[in-house]
Protein backbone atom coordinates (compact mmCIF):
# COMPACT_ATOMS: atom_id res chain seq x y z
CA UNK A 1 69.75 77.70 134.48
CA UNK A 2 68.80 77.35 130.83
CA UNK A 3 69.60 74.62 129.47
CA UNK A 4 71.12 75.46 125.18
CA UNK A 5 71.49 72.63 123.09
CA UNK A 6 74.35 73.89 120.82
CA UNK A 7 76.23 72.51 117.71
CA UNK A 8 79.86 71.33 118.69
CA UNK A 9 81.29 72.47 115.68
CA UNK A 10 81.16 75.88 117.06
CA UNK A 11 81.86 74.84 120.80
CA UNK A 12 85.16 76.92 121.04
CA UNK A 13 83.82 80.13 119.52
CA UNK A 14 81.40 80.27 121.68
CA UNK A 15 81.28 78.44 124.94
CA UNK A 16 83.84 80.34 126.88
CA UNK A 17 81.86 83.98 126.17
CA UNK A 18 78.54 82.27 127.10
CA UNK A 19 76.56 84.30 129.92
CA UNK A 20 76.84 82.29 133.22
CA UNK A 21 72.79 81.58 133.26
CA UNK A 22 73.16 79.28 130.25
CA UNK A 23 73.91 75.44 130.41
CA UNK A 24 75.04 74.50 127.42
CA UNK A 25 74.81 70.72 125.84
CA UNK A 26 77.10 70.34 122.91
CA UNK A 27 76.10 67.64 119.64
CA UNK A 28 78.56 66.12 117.48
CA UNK A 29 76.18 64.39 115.14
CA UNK A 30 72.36 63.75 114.68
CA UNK A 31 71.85 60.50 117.29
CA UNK A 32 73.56 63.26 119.99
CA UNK A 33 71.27 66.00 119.02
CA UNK A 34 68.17 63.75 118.87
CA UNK A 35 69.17 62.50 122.29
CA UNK A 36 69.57 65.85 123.58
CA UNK A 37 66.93 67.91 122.47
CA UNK A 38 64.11 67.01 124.54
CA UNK A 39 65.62 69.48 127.29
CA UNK A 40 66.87 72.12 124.83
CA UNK A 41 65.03 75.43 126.00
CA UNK A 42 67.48 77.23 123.10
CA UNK A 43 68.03 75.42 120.48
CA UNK A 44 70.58 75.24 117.38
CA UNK A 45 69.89 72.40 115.56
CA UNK A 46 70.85 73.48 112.27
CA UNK A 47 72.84 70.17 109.85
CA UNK A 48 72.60 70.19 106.02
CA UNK A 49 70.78 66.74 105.80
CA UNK A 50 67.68 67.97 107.76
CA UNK A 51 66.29 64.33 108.63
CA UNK A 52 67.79 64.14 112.19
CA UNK A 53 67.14 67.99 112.76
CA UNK A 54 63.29 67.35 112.16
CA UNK A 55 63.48 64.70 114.53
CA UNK A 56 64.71 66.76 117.00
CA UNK A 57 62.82 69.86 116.66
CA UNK A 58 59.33 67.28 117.09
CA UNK A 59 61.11 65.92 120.36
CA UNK A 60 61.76 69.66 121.65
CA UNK A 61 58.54 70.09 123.71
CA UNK A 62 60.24 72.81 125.76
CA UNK A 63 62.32 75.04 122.89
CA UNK A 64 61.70 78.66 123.54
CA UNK A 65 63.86 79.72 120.92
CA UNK A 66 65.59 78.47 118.03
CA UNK A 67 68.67 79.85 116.16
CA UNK A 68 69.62 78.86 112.69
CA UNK A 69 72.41 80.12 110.67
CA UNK A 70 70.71 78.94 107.41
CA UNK A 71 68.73 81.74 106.06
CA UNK A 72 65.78 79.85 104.19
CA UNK A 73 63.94 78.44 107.25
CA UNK A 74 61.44 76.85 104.35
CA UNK A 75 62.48 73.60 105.40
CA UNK A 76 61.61 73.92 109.47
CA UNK A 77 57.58 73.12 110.80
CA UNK A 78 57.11 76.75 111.23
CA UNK A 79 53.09 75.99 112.18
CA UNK A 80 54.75 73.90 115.00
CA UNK A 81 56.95 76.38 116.08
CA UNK A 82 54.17 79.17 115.92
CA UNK A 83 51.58 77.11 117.70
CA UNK A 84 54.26 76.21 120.79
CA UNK A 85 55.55 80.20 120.86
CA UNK A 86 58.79 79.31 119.71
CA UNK A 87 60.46 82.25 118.20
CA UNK A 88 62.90 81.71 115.27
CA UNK A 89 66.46 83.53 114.52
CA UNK A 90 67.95 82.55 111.10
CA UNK A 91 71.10 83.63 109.64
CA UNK A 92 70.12 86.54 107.05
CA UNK A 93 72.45 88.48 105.93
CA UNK A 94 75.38 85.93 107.72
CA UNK A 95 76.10 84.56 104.29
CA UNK A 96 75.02 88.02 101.69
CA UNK A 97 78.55 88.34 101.23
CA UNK A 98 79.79 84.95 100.61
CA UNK A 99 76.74 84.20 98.14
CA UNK A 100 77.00 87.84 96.61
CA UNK A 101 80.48 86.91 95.56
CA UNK A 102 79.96 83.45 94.38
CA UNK A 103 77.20 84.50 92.15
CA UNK A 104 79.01 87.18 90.15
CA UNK A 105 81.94 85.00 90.23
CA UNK A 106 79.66 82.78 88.28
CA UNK A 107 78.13 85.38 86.13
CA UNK A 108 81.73 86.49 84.81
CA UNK A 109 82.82 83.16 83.70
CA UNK A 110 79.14 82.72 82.20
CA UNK A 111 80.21 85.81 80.38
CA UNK A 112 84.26 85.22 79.08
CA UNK A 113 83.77 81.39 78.41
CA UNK A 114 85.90 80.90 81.79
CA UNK A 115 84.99 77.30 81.99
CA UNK A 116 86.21 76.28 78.09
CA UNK A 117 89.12 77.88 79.22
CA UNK A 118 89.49 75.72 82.51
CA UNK A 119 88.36 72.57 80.26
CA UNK A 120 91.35 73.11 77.91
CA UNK A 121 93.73 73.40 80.67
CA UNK A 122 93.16 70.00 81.93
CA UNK A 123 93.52 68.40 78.65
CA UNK A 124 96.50 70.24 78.66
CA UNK A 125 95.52 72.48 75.37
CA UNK A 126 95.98 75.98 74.52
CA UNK A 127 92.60 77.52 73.72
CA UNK A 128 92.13 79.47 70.30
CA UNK A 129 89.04 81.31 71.33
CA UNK A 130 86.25 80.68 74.47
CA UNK A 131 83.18 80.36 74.02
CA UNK A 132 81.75 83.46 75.07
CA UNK A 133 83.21 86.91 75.25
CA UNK A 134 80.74 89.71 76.44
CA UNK A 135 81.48 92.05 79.33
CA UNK A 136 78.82 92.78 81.91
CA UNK A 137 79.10 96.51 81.70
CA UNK A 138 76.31 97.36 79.97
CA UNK A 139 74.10 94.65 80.37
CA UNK A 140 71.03 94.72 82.47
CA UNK A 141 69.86 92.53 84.97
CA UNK A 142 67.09 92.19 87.37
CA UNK A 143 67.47 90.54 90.47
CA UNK A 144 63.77 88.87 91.95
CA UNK A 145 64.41 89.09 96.20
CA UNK A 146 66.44 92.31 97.03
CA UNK A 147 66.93 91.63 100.77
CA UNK A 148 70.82 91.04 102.12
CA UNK A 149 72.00 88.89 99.42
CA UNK A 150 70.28 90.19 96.22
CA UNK A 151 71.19 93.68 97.24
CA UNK A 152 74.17 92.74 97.69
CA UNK A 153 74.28 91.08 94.30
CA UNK A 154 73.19 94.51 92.74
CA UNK A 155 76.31 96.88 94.67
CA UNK A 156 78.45 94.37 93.48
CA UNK A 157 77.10 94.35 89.62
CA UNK A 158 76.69 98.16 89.25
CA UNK A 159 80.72 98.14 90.46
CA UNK A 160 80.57 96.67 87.18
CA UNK A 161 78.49 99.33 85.77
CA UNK A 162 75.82 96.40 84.98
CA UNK A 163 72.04 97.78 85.05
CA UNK A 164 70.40 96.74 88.24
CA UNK A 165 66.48 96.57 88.78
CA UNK A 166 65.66 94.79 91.36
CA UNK A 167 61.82 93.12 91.99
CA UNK A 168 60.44 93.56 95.31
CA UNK A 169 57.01 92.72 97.33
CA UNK A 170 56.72 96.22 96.80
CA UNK A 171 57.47 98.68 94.13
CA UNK A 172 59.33 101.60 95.61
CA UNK A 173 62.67 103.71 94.07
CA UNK A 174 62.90 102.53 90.86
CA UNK A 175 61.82 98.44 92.10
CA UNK A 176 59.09 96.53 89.80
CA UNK A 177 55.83 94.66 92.10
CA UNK A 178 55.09 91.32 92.28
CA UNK A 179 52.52 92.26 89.44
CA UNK A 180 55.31 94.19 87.24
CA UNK A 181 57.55 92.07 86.51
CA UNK A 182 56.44 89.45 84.45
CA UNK A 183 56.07 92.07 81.83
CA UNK A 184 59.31 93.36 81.26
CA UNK A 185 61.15 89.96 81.80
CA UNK A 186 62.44 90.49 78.13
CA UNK A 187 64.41 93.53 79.09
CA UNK A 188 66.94 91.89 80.69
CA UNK A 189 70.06 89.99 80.32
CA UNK A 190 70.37 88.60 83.63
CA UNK A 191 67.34 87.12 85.43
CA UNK A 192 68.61 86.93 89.14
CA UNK A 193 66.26 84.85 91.62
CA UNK A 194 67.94 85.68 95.01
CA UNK A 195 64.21 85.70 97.53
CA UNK A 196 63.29 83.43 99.90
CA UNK A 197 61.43 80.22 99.43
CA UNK A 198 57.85 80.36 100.14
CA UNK A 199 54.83 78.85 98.66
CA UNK A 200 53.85 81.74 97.19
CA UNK A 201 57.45 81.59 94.68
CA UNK A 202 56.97 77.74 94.10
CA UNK A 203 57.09 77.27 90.58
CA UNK A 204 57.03 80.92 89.72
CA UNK A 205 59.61 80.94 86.89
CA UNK A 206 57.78 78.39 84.29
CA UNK A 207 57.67 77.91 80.55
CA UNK A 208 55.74 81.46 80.03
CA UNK A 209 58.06 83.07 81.99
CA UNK A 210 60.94 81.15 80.47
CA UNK A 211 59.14 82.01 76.95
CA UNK A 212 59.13 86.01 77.73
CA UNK A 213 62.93 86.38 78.45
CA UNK A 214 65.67 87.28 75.81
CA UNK A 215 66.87 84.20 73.70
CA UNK A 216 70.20 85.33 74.99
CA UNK A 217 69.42 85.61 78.34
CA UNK A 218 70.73 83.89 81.19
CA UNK A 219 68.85 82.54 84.57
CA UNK A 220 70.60 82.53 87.75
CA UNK A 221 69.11 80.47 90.58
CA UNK A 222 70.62 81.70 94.26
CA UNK A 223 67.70 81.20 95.81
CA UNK A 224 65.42 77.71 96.49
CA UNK A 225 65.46 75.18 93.37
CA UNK A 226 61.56 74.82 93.46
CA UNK A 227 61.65 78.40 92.30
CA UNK A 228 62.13 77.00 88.59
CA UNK A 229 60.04 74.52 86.96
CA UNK A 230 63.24 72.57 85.98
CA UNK A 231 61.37 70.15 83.12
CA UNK A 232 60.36 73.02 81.45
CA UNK A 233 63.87 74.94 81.86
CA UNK A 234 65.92 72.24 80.26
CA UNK A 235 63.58 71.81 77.37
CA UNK A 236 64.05 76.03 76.85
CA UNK A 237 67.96 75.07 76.78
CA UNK A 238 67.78 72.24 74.25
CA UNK A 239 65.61 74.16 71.62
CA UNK A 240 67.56 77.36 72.09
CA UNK A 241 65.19 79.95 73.42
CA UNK A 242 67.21 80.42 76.98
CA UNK A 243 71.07 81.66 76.82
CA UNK A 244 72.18 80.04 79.56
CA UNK A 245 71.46 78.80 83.30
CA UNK A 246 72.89 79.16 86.33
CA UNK A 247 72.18 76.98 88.83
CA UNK A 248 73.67 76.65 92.56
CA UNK A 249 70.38 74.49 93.81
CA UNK A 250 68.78 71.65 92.13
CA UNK A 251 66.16 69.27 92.95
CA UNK A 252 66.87 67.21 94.70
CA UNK A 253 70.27 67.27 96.08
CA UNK A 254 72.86 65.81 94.48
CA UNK A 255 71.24 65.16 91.05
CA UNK A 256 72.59 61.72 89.88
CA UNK A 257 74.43 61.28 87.06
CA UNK A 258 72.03 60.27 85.02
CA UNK A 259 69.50 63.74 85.65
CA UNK A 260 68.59 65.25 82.78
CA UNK A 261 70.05 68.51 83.76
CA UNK A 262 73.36 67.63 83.19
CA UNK A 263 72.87 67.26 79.53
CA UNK A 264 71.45 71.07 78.98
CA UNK A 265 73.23 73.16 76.92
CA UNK A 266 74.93 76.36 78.49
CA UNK A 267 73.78 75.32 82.33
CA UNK A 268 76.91 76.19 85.01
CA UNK A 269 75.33 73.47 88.10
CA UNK A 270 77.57 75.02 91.43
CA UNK A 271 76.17 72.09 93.75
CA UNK A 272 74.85 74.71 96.25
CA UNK A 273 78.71 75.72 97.26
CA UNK A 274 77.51 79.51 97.24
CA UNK A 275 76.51 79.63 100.87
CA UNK A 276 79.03 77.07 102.25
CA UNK A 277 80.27 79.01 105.73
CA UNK A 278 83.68 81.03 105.53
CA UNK A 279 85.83 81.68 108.38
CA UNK A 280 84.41 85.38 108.23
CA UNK A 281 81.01 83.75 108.12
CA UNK A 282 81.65 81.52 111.23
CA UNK A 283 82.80 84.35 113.51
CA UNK A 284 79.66 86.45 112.62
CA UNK A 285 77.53 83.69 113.36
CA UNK A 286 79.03 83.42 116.84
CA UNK A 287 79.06 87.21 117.43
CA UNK A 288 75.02 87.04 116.61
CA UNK A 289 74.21 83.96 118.47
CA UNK A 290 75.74 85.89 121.27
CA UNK A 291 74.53 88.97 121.09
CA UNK A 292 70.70 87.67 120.91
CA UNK A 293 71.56 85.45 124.09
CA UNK A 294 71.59 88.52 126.02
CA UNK A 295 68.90 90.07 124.35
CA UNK A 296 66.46 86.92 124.61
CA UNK A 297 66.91 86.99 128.48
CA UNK A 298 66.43 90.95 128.60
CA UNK A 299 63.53 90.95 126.61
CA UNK A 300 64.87 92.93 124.16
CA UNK A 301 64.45 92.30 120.28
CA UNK A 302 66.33 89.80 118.63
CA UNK A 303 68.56 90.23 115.61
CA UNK A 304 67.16 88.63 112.12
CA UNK A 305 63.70 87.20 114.07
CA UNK A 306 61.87 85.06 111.47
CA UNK A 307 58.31 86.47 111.10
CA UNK A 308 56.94 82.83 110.96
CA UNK A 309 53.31 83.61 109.36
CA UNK A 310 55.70 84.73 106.63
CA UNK A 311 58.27 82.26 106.11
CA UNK A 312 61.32 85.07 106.92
């Protein structure tokens, strides 16, 4: 038998379609999962406040693999994992959808002055006029990352006959380079970060960069907070040279109510709700987890492997 150490939360989708050679150990909350662990040979230890999951992941000595439903693995010891053979599953492309439609969401009301409008309504006034009132047809945007959620992003915006270039590690059908795209940054009215984290994007959107977009330009952050240099952000919103920012991911998480990001002008913060798991998300979850049990113990490739020299 192999022994799975499994999140409970998804203990009824999964545990009665669970081949017969797994034994499955099911953890309700980080003491359980810390406890358990230490015999996990597949592992699932993913929780939103990573402190316990660390813990556990160090106390796994005999984890052969390790699922995740979170698609930035940024946050796990890959080195560890690498140097005991542990191969990695994340959840790309579970959430594209989800994300996708939370960040255009967010665009529009960026673009109509939906949130004066929601403002008025709880003070129970009838607005004269919102703030804002362009349409995204027309516009253009470039979106940095184009794997499952940026391209996503981009079907969804040309629907809205929005101008799409997207930035890739490399430039192929129509796509600007890592060393492209600096230089047209003030083409654009949308700057879209939707890549993974990895020290190489760490601080890669800066006062220069912030400096080269359109005055009326807006930033949208979908990706890892440490993306932006968020000192230098806020001081491009309070002297005007930034239209607007976007962002779901902040750090650190929460921000207190004191954080100077609060007071920028024309910044939407969504409190990282993009990627928060539907019902739709759940079940697809499930369905993979499953499907790469079998193929894990046939030897076959696994769906969404992590390439763990590369961070995804």
């Amino acid at each position: 038998m192999t022994i799975a150490v499994l999140p409970g939360v998804y203990r009824e989708m999964i545990e009665p379609h669970l081949p017969d050679w797994i034994e499955a150990r099911f953890w309700e909350d980080g003491e359980e999962l810390k406890a358990l662990s230490p015999e996990a040979e597949i592992g699932w230890f993913d929780m939103f406040d990573k402190t316990d999951a660390l813990v556990a992941l160090e106390r796994a000595e005999k984890l052969q693999w390790l699922n995740s439903q979170f698609a930035g693995v940024d946050w796990m010891p890959l080195d560890m994992l690498a140097q005991r053979g542990v191969r990695l599953t994340n959840g790309s492309g579970l959430n594209a959808n989800a994300v996708a439609e939370f960040a255009v969401m967010s665009m529009l009301a960026e673009a109509r002055g939906y949130g004066d409008l929601i403002r008025a309504h709880d003070r129970k006034e009838w607005a004269k006029w919102p703030s804002s009132m362009r349409e995204l047809k027309g516009s253009r945007a470039l979106i940095m990352g184009y794997g499952e959620i940026g391209s996503t992003i981009g079907r969804i915006l040309e629907g809205l006959q929005v101008e799409v270039t997207p930035m890739r590690r490399s430039a192929r059908d129509g796509a600007l380079g890592p060393d492209q795209w600096r230089a047209r940054l003030g083409d654009f009215d949308w700057v879209i970060l939707a890549m993974p984290g990895t020290p190489e994007t760490a601080g890669m959107i800066g006062s220069a960069e912030l400096a080269a977009m359109k005055p009326e330009a807006v930033l949208v952050n979908f990706a890892r907070a440490d993306i932006i240099d968020q000192r230098s952000l806020a001081d491009a919103l309070h002297a005007g040279r930034l239209g607007g920012a976007i962002l779901d991911l902040t750090d650190p998480e929460p921000i207190a109510p004191d954080h100077y990001l609060w007071d920028c002008p024309n910044i939407r913060i969504t409190m990282h709700m993009a990627g928060l798991p539907t019902p739709q998300m759940r079940e697809e979850t499930a369905r993979r987890f499953l499907a790469n049990c079998e193929a894990w113990n046939d030897g076959a490739p696994l769906e969404a492997e992590v390439d763990l020299a590369l961070g995804y």
